[in-house]
C-alpha atoms as a PDB file:
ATOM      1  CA  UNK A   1       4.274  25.859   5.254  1.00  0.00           C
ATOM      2  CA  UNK A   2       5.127  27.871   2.146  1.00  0.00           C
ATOM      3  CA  UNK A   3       5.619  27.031  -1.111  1.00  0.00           C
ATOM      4  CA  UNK A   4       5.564  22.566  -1.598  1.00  0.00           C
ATOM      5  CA  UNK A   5       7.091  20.892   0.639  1.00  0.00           C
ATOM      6  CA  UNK A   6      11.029  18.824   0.415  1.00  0.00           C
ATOM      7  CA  UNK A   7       9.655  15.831   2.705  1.00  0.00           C
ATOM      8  CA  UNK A   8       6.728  13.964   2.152  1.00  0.00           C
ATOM      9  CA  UNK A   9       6.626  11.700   5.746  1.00  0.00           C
ATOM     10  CA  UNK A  10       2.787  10.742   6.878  1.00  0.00           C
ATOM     11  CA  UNK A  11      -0.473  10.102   5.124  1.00  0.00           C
ATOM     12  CA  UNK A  12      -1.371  13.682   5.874  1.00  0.00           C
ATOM     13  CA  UNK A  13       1.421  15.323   4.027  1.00  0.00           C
ATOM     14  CA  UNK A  14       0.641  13.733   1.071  1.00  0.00           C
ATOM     15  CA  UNK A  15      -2.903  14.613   1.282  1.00  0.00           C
ATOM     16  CA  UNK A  16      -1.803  18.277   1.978  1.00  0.00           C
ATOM     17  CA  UNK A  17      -0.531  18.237  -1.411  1.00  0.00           C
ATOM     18  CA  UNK A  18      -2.919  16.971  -3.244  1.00  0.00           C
ATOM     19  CA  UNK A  19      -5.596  18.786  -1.804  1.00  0.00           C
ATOM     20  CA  UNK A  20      -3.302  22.335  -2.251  1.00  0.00           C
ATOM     21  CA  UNK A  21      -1.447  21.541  -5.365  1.00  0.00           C
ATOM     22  CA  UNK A  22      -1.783  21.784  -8.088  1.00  0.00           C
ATOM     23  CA  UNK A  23      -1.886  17.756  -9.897  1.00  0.00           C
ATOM     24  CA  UNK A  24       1.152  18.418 -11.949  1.00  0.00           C
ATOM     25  CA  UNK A  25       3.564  19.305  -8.787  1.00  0.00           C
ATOM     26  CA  UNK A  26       2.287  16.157  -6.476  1.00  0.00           C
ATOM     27  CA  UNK A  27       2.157  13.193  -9.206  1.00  0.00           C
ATOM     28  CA  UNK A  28       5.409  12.454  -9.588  1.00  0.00           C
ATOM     29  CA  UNK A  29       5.613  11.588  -5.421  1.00  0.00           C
ATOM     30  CA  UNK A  30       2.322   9.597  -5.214  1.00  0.00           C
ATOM     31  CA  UNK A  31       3.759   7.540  -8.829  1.00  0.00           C
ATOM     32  CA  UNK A  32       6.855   7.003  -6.478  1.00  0.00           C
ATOM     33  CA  UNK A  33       4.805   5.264  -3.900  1.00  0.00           C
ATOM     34  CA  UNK A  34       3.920   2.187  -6.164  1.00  0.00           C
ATOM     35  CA  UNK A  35       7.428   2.596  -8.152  1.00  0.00           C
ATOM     36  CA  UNK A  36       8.591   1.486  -4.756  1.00  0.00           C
ATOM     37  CA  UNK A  37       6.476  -1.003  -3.740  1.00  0.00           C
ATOM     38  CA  UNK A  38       8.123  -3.839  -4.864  1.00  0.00           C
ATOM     39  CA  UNK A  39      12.073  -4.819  -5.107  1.00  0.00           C
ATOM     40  CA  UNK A  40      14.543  -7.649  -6.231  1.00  0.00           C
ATOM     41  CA  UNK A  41      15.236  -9.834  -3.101  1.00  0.00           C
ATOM     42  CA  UNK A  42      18.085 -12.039  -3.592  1.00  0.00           C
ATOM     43  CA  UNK A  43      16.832 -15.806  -2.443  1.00  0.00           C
ATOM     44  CA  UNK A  44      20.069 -17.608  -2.563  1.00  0.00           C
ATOM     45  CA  UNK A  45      22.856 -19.033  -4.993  1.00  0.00           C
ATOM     46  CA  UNK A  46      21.654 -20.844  -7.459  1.00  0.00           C
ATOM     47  CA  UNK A  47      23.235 -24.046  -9.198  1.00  0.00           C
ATOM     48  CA  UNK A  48      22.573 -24.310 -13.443  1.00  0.00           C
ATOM     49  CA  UNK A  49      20.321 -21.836 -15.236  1.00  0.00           C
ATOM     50  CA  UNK A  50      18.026 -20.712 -12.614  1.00  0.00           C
ATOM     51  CA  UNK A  51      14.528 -18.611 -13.611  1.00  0.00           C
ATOM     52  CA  UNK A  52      14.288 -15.834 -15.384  1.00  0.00           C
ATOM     53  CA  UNK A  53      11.179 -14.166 -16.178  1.00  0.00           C
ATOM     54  CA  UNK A  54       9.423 -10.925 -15.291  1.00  0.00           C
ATOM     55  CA  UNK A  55       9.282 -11.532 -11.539  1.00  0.00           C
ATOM     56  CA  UNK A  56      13.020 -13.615 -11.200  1.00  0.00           C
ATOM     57  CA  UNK A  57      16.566 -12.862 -12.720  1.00  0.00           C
ATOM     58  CA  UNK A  58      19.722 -14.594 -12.322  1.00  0.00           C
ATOM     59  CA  UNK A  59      22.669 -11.982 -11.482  1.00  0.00           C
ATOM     60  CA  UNK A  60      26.609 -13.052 -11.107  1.00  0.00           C
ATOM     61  CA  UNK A  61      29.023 -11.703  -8.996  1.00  0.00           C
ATOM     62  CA  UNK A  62      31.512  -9.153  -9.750  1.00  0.00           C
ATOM     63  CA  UNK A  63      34.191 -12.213 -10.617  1.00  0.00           C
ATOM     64  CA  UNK A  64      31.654 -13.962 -12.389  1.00  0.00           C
ATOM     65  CA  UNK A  65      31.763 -17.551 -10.097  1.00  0.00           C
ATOM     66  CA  UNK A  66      28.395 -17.196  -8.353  1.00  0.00           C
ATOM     67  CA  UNK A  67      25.148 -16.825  -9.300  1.00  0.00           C
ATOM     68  CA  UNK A  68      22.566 -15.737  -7.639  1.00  0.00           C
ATOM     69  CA  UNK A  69      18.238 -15.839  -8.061  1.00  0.00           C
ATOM     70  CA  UNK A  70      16.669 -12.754  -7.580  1.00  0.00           C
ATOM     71  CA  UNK A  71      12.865 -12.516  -7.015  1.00  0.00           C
ATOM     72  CA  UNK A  72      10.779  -9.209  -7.780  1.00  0.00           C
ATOM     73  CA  UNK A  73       8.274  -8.838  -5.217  1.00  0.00           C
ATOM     74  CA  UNK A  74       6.336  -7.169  -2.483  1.00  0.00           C
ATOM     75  CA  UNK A  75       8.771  -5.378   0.041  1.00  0.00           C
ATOM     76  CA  UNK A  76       7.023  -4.636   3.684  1.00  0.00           C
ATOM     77  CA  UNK A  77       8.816  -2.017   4.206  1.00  0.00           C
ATOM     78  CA  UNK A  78       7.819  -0.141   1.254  1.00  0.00           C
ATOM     79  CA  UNK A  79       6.393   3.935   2.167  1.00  0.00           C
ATOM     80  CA  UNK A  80       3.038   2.927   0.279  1.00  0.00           C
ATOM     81  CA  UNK A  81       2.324   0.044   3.138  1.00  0.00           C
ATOM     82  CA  UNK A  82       3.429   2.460   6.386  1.00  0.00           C
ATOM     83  CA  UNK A  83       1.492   5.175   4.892  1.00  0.00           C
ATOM     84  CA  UNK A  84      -1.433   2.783   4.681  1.00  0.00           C
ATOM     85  CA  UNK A  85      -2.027   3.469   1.403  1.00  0.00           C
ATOM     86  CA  UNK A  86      -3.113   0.601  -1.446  1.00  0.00           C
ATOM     87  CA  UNK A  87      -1.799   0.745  -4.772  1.00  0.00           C
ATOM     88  CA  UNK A  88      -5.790   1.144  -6.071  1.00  0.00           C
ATOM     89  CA  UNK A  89      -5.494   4.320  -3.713  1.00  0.00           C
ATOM     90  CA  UNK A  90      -2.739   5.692  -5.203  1.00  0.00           C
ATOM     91  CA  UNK A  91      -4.089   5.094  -8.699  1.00  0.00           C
ATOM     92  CA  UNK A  92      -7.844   6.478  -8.187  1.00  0.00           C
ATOM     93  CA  UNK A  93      -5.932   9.401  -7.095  1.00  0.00           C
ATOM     94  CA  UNK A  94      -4.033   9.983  -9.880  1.00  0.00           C
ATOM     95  CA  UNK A  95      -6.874   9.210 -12.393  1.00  0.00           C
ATOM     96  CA  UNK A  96      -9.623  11.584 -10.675  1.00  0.00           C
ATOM     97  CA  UNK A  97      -6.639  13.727  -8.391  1.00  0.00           C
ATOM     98  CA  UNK A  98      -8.680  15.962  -5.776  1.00  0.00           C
ATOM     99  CA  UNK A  99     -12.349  15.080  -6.925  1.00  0.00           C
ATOM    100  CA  UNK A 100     -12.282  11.475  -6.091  1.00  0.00           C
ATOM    101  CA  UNK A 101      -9.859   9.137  -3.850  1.00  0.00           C
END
């Protein structure tokens, strides 16, 4: 491989940076990982007010008749869970970077 790679895919390309870049070049993709580990969900139409707070928001359609809840959380899916990292992974590694993980 020459020069950093376009495609991050498995645990081990990600380690392959950090161990052979420098910090500056592989932050910004392991910052990604927990940038992406939660989303908004919609739940269903809601009736009234609904919740809004730092984890729910209310969001109406494009004609502005429905409403809908919308709940911030945890998405399976997320890179961070299939590469088996944990968010306190990702974030000893960006403290310490190659010394510590």
């Amino acid at each position: 491989m020459r020069g950093y790679p376009k495609h991050l895919n498995t645990r081990a390309d990600y380690e392959y940076v950090r161990t052979h870049f420098p910090k500056e070049m592989w932050k910004e993709d392991f910052e990604a990982l927990i940038a992406t580990e939660k989303e908004w969900y919609n739940i269903g139409e809601v009736e009234g007010i609904g919740v809004e707070d730092d984890t729910h928001k209310v969001v109406i359609d494009e004609k502005g008749k429905k409403k809908y809840q919308y709940e911030y959380k945890m998405n399976p899916n997320a890179k961070i869970h299939k590469l088996r990292y944990t968010k306190e992974e990702i974030e000893a590694i960006l403290k310490y970077g190659k010394e510590k993980s």
